[in-house]
Protein backbone atom coordinates (compact mmCIF):
# COMPACT_ATOMS: atom_id res chain seq x y z
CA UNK A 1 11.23 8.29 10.93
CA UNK A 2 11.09 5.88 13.74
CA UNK A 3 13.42 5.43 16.76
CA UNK A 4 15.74 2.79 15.69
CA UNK A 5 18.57 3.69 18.64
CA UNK A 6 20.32 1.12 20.92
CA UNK A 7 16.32 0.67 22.57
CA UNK A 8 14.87 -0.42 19.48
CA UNK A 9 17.64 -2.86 17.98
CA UNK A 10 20.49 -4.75 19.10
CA UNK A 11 23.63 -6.46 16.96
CA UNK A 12 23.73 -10.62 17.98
CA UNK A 13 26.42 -12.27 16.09
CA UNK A 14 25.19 -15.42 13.88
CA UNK A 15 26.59 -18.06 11.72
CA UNK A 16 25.27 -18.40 8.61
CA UNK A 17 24.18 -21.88 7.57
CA UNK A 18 23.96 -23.17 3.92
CA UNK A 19 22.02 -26.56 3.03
CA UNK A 20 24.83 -27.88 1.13
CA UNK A 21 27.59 -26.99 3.51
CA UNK A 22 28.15 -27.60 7.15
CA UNK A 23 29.66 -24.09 8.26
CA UNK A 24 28.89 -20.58 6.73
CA UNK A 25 30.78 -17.43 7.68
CA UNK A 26 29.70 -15.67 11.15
CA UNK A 27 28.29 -11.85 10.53
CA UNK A 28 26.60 -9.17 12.98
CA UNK A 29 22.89 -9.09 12.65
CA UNK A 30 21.06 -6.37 13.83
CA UNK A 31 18.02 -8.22 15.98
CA UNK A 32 14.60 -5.76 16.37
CA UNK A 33 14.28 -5.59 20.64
CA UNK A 34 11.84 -6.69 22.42
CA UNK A 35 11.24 -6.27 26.50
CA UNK A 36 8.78 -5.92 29.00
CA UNK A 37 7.15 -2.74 30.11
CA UNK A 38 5.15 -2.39 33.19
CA UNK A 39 2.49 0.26 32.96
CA UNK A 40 1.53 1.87 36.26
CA UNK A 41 -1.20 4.42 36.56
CA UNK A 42 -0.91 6.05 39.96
CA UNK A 43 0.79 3.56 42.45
CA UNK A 44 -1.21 0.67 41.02
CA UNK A 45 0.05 -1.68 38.40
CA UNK A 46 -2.32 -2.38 35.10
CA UNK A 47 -0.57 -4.20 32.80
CA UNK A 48 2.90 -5.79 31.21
CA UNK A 49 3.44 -5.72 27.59
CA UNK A 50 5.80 -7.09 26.01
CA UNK A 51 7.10 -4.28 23.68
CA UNK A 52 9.70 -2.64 21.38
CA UNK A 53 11.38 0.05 23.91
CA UNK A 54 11.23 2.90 21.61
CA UNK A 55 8.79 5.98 21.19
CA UNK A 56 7.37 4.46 24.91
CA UNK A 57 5.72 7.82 25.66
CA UNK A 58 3.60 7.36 22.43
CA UNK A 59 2.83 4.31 23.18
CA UNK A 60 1.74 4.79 26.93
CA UNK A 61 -0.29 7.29 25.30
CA UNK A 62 -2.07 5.26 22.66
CA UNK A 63 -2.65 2.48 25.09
CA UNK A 64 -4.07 4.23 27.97
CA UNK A 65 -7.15 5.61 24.95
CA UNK A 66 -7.33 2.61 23.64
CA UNK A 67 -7.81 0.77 26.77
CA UNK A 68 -10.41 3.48 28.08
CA UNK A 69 -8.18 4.62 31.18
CA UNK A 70 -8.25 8.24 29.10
CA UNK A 71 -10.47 10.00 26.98
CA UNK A 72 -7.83 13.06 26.00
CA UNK A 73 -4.56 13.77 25.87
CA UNK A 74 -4.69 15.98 28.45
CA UNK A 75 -5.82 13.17 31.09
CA UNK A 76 -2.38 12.27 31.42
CA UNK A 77 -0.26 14.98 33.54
CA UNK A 78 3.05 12.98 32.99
CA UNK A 79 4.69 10.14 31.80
CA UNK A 80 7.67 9.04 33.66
CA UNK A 81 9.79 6.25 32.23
CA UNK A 82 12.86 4.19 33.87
CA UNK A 83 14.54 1.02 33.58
CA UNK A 84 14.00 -1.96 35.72
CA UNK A 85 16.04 -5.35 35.04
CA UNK A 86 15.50 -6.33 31.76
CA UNK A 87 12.78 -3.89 30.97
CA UNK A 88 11.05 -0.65 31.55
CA UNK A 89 8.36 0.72 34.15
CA UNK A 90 6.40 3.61 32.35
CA UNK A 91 4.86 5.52 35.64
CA UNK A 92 1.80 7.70 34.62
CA UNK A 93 0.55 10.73 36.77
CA UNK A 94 -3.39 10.85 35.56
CA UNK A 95 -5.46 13.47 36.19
CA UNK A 96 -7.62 13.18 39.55
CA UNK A 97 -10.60 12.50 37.94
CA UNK A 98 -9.27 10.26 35.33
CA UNK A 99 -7.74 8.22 38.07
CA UNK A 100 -10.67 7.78 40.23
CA UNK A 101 -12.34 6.32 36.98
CA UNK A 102 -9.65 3.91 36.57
CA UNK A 103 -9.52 2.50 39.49
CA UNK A 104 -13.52 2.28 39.87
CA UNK A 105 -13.30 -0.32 36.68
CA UNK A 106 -13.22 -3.91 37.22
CA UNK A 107 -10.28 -5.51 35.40
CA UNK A 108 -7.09 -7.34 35.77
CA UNK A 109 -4.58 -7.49 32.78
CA UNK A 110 -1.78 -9.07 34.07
CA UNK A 111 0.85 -10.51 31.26
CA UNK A 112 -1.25 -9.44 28.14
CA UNK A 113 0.31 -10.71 24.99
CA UNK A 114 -0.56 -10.13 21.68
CA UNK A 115 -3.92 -11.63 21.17
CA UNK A 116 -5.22 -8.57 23.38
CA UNK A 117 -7.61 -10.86 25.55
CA UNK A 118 -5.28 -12.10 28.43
CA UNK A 119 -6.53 -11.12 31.64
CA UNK A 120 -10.32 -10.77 30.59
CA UNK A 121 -12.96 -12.13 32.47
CA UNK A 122 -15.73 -12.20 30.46
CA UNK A 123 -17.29 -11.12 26.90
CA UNK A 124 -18.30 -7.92 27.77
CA UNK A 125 -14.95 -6.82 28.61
CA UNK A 126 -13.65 -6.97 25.24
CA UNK A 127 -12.00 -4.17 24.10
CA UNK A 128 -14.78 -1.88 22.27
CA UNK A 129 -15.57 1.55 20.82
CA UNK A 130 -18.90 2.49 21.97
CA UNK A 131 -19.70 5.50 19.39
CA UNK A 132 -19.86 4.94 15.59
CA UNK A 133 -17.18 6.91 13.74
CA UNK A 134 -18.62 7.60 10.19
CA UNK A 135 -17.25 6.24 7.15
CA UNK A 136 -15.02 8.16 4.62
CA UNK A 137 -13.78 7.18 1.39
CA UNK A 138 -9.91 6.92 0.89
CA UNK A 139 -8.78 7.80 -2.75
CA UNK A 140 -6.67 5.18 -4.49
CA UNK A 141 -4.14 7.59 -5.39
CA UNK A 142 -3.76 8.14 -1.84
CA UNK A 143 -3.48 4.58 -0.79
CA UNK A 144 -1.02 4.32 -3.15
CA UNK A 145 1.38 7.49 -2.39
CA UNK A 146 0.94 6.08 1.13
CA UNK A 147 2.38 2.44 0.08
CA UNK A 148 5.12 4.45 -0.88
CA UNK A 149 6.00 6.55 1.45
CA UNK A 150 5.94 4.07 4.17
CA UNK A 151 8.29 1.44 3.12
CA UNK A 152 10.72 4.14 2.71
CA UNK A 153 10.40 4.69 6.46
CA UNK A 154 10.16 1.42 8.04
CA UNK A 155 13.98 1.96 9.54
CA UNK A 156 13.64 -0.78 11.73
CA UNK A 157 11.96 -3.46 9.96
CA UNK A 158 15.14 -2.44 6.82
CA UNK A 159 17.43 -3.61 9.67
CA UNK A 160 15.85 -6.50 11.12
CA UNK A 161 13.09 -7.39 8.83
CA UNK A 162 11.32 -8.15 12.39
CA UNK A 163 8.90 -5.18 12.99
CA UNK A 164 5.70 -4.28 12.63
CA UNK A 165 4.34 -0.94 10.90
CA UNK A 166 1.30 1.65 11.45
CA UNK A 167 0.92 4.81 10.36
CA UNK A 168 -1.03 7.84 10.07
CA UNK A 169 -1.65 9.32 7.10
CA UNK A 170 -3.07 12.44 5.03
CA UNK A 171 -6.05 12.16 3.24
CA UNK A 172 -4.04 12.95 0.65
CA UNK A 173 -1.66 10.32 1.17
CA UNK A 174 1.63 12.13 2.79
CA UNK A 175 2.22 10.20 5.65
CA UNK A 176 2.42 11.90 8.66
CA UNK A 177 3.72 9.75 11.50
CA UNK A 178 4.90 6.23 11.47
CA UNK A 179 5.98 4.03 14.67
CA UNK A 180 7.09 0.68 14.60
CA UNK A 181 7.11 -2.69 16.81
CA UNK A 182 7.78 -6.00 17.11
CA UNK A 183 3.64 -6.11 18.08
CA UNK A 184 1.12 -4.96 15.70
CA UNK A 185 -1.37 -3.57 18.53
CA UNK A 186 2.16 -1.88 19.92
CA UNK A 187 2.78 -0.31 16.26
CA UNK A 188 -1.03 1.17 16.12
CA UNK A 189 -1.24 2.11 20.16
CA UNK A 190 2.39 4.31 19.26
CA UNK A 191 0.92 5.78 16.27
CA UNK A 192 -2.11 7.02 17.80
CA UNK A 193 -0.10 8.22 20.79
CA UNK A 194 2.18 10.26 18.99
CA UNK A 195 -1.03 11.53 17.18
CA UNK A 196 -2.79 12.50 20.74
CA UNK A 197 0.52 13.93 21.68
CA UNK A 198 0.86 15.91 18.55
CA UNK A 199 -2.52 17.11 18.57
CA UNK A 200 -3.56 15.52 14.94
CA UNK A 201 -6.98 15.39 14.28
CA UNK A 202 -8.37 11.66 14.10
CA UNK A 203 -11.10 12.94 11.33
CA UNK A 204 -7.95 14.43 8.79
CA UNK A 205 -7.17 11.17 7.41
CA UNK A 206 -5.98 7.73 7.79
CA UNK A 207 -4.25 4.97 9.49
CA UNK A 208 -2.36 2.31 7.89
CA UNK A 209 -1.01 -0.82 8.80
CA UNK A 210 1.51 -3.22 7.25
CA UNK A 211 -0.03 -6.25 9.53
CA UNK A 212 -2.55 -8.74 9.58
CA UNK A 213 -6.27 -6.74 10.41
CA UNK A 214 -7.44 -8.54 13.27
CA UNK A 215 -10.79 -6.48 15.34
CA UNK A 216 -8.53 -4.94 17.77
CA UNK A 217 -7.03 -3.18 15.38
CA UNK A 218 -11.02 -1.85 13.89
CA UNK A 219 -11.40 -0.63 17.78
CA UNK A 220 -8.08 0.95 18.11
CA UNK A 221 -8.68 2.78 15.05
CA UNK A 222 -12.82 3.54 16.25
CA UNK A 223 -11.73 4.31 19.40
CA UNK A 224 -9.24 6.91 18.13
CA UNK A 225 -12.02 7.97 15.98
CA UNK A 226 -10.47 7.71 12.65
CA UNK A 227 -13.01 6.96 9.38
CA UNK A 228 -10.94 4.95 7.64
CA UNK A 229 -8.03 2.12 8.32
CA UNK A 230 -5.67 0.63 5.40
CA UNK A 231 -3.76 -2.94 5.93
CA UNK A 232 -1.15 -4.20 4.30
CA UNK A 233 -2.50 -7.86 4.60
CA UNK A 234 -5.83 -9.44 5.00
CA UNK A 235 -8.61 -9.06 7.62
CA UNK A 236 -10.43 -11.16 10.03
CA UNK A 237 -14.05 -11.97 9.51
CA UNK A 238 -14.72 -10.41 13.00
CA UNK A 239 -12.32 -7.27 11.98
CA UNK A 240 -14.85 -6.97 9.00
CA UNK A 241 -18.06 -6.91 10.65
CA UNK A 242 -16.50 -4.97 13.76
CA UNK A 243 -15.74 -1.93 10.59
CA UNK A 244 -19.30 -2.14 9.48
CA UNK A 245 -20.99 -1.88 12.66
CA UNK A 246 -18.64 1.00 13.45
CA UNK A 247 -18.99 3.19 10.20
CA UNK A 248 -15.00 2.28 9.80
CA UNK A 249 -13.65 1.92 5.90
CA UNK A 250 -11.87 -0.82 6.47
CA UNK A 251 -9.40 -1.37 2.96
CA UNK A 252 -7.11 -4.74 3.18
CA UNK A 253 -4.74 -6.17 1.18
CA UNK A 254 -3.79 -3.02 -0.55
CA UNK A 255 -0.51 -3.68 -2.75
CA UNK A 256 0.98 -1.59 -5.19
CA UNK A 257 -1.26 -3.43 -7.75
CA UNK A 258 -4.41 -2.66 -5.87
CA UNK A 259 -6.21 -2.89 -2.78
CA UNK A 260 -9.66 -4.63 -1.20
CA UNK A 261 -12.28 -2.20 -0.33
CA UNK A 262 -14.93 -3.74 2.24
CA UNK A 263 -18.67 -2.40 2.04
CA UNK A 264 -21.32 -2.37 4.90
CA UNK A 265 -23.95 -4.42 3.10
């Protein structure tokens, strides 16, 4: 299950308003978080996201591979995390050599959001898995015991109906680890984090998603190496062609009815 403590979700009170009435009765509503977190590798700042506060650890972990700053787990020495006004500063020790090839790269991500391009100075600093991963089929059955299992465990979304999903799954389907976020990228970057930290082989299953499949979320998943990635809703034309020049089964719009399976042509 997902962290859904004080961090992750906070009670606002509301009013509800009907259409044919001018007051409703006022109830608690439990609001999904979200807050800023400054990642800091060494004494040198890299990046703000904007973030659900929970399972940060994960996340800092799934970030830093995804964004190339590590290539292993065991690249990052620590993790040390502590408030800071309205947010969090996530302090990571890297490993000497790790460090000195951070801070040889050229880049300044200052205030990414969502999109995953802020900060970028040119094409060929987009975000990009440079090895092909190698295709594996994902049985239905398994698609669909993974459906299930996940919307039983999507804590926070229950209470707030304002997070994201991604999880990573069996090959036969059990799901495995699931994180959650007000950002899609954030959901995926946990999920793969707790997976690094967990030591969970990329090439013994899945990921799945219950957000849009945009091509960040194709690298994420090549990066990681995983074969295959399932989503909930429907993919990007550049998500598509990013999964087929990658060797990543790339399944959308899987429902309990049935799911799209994309083929490289």
């Amino acid at each position: 299950m997902t962290d859904t403590s004080d961090d992750a979700q906070r009670t606002f009170r509301a009013r509800v308003v009907t259409y044919d009435s001018a007051a409703g009765a006022a109830k608690d509503i439990a609001v999904a978080v979200e807050a800023p977190i400054n990642i800091v590798y060494g004494d040198t700042p890299y990046a703000v996201m904007m973030v659900t506060p929970a399972d940060i650890e994960d996340f800092v972990y799934g970030f830093s591979l995804t964004e190339g700053v590590i290539g292993q787990a065991s690249e990052i020495r620590a993790v040390d995390v502590s408030r800071q006004h309205e947010g969090h500063v996530a302090s990571v020790n890297l490993a000497p050599d790790a460090l000195r090839r951070h801070m040889a790269r050229r880049r300044n991500l200052s205030g990414r959001t969502s999109c995953g391009l802020c900060g970028v100075e040119d094409f060929t600093q987009l975000p990009a898995a440079t090895e092909k991963v190698g295709a594996r089929n994902v049985a239905p059955a398994a698609i669909a015991r993974a459906l299930a299992a996940l919307h039983e465990k999507q804590d926070l979304f229950r209470t707030t109906r304002a997070a994201h999903a991604a999880a990573w799954c069996a090959d036969n389907g059990d799901v495995l680890v699931v994180r959650e976020d007000v950002g899609r990228h954030n959901a995926l970057d946990k999920t793969i984090g707790a997976c690094l930290r967990d030591g969970l082989s990329a090439r013994e299953g899945f990921a799945l998603i219950t957000s849009r499949c945009s091509f960040e979320m194709i690298e994420k998943t090549a990066i990681f190496g995983a074969p295959a990635l399932v989503s909930v809703s429907a993919p990007t034309s550049l998500a598509i062609e990013r999964a087929q020049a990658l060797g990543v089964t790339l399944i959308a719009v899987a429902r309990d009815d049935g799911a799209l399976a994309f083929v490289t042509p």
